[in-house]
Protein backbone atom coordinates (compact mmCIF):
# COMPACT_ATOMS: atom_id res chain seq x y z
CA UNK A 1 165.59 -16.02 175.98
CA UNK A 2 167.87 -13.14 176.83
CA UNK A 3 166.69 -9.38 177.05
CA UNK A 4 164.39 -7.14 178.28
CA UNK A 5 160.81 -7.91 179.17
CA UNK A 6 157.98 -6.33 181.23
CA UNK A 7 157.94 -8.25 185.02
CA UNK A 8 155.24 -10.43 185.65
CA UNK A 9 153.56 -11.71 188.82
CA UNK A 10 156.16 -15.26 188.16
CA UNK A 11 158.94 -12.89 188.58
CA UNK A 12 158.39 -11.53 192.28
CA UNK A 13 160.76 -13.36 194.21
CA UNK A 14 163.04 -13.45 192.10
CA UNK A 15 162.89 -9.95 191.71
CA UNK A 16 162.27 -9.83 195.68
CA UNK A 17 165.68 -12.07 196.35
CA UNK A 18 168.26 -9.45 193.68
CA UNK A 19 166.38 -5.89 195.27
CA UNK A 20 166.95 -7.67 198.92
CA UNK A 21 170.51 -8.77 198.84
CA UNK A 22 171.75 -5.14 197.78
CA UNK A 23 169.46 -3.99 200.32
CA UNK A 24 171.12 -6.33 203.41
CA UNK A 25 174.37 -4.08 202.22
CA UNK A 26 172.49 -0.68 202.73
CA UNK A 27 173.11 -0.25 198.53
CA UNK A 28 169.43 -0.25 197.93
CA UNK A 29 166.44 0.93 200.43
CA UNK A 30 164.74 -2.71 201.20
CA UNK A 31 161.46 -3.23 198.91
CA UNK A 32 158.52 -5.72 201.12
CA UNK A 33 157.62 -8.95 198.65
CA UNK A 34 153.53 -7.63 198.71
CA UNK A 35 155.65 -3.91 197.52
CA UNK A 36 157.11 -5.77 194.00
CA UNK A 37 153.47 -7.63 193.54
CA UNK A 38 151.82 -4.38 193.75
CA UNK A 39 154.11 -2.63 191.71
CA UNK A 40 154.70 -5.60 189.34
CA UNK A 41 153.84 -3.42 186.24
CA UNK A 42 156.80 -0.44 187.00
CA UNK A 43 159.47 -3.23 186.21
CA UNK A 44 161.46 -4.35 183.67
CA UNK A 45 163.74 -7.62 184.17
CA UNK A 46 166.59 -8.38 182.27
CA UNK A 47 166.53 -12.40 181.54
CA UNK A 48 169.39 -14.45 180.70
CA UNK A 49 168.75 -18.17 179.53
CA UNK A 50 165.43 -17.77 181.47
CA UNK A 51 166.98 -16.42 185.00
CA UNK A 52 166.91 -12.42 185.85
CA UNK A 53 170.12 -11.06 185.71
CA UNK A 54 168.80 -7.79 186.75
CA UNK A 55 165.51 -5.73 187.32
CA UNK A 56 164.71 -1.79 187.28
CA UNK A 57 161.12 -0.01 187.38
CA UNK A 58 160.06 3.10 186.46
CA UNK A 59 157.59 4.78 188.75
CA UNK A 60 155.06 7.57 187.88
CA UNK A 61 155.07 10.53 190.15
CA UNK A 62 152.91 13.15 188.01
CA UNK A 63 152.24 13.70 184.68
CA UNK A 64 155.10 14.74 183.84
CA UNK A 65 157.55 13.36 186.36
CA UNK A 66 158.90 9.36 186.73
CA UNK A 67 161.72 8.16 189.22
CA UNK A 68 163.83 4.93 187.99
CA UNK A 69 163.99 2.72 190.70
CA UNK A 70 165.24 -0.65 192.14
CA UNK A 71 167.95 -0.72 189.39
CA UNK A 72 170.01 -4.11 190.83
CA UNK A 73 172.12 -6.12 188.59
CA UNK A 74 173.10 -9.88 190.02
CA UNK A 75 176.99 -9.15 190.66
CA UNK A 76 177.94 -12.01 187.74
CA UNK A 77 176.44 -10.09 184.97
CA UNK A 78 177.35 -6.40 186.16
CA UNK A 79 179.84 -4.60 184.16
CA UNK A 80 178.20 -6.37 180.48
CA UNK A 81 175.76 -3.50 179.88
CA UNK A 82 172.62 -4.73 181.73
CA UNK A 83 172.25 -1.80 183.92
CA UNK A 84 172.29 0.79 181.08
CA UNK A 85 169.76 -1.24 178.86
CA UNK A 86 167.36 -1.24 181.89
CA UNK A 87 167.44 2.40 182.30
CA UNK A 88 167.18 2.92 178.71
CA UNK A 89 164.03 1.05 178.80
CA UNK A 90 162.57 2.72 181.38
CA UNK A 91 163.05 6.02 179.66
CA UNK A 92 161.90 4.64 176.42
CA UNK A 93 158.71 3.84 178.44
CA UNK A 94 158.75 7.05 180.16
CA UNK A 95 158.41 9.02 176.65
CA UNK A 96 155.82 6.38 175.45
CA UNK A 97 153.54 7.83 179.01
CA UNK A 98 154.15 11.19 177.53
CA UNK A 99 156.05 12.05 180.79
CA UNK A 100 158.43 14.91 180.49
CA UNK A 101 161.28 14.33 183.58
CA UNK A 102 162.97 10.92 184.68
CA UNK A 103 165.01 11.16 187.98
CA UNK A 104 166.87 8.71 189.89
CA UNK A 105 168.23 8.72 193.75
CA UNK A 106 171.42 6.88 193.52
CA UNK A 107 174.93 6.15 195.50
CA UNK A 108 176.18 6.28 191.67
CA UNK A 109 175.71 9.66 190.13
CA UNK A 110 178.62 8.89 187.28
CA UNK A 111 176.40 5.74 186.06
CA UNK A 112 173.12 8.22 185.18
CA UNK A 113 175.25 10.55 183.98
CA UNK A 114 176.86 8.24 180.84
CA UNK A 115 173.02 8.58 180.16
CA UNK A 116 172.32 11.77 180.33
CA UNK A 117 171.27 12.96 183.93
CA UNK A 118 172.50 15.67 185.40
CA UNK A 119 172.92 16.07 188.75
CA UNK A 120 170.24 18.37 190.89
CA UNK A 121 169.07 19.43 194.05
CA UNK A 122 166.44 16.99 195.87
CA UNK A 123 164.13 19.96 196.53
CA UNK A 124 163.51 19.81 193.20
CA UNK A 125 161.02 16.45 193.75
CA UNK A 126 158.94 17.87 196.50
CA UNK A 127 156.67 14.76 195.85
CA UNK A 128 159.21 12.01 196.19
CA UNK A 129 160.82 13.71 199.19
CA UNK A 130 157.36 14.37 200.94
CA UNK A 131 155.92 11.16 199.94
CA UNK A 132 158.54 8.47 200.45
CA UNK A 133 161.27 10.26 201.43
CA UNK A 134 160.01 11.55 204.59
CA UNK A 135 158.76 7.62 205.70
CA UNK A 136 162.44 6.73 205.68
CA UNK A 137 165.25 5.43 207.80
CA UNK A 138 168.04 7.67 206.44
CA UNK A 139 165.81 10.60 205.63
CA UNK A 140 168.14 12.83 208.20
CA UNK A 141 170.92 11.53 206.52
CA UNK A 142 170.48 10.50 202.94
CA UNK A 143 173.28 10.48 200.77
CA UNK A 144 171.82 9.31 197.63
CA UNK A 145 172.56 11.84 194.98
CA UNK A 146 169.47 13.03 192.84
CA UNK A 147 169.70 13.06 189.22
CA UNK A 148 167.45 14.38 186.27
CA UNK A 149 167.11 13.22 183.09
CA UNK A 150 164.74 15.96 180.81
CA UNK A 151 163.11 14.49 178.08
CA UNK A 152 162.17 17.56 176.44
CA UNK A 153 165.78 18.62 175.76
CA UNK A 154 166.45 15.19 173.74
């Protein structure tokens, strides 16, 4: 099989393994194996001839505000369109929940912004930034770039 699917529980390590090798490189904030089980149901994994190729989730905030997260494409497949399909899914399954916003933090503002996003100001997420944000390492010095996708104006 090759495409998009929803995660399951089988797919945690693997999922575990991509998210944690980008995160050794300071690329992606590192994700705990019990994290992925308990958030199984945010991903999507991209399969190729039954091995991920690359995983993204989309996580609920409010009702009317997702982030799209732990986007990681394995370095052989990057650059065939993998990435883009993820996100699409996720905001395909964003509008399905009814939810209005989709943001991203990301060292790659350009990528979210083939899509759509726009780039913003983080105060604009006071949940994300007071929920998670605040809990991490880099929090004095993030440069991730925040960037909004609204679903209303599509």
């Amino acid at each position: 099989m090759t495409g998009i699917r929803k995660a399951n529980v089988k797919d945690a390590h693997q999922i575990f393994k991509i998210l944690q090798s980008y995160a050794i490189k300071g690329i992606l904030l590192p994700r705990s194996l019990n994290s992925i089980y308990e958030h199984i149901r945010d991903f999507f994994v991209y399969e190729v001839d039954g091995k991920i190729a690359g995983v993204c989730s989309l996580h609920i905030f409010w009702e009317d505000l997702a982030e799209i997260k732990s986007l990681a494409i394995l370095p052989e497949y990057q650059g065939k369109g993998i990435g883009k399909k993820l996100v699409e899914k996720c905001i395909e399954d964003a509008r399905s929940l009814g939810v209005k916003k989709v943001f991203a933090l990301t060292y790659v503002p350009q990528f979210f912004e083939k899509l759509g996003f726009r780039t913003v100001e983080k105060s604009e997420f006071p949940q994300k930034v007071w929920t998670e944000c605040i809990h991490c390492v880099k929090f004095n010095e993030c440069s991730e770039v925040p960037v909004l996708l609204n679903l209303e104006d599509q």
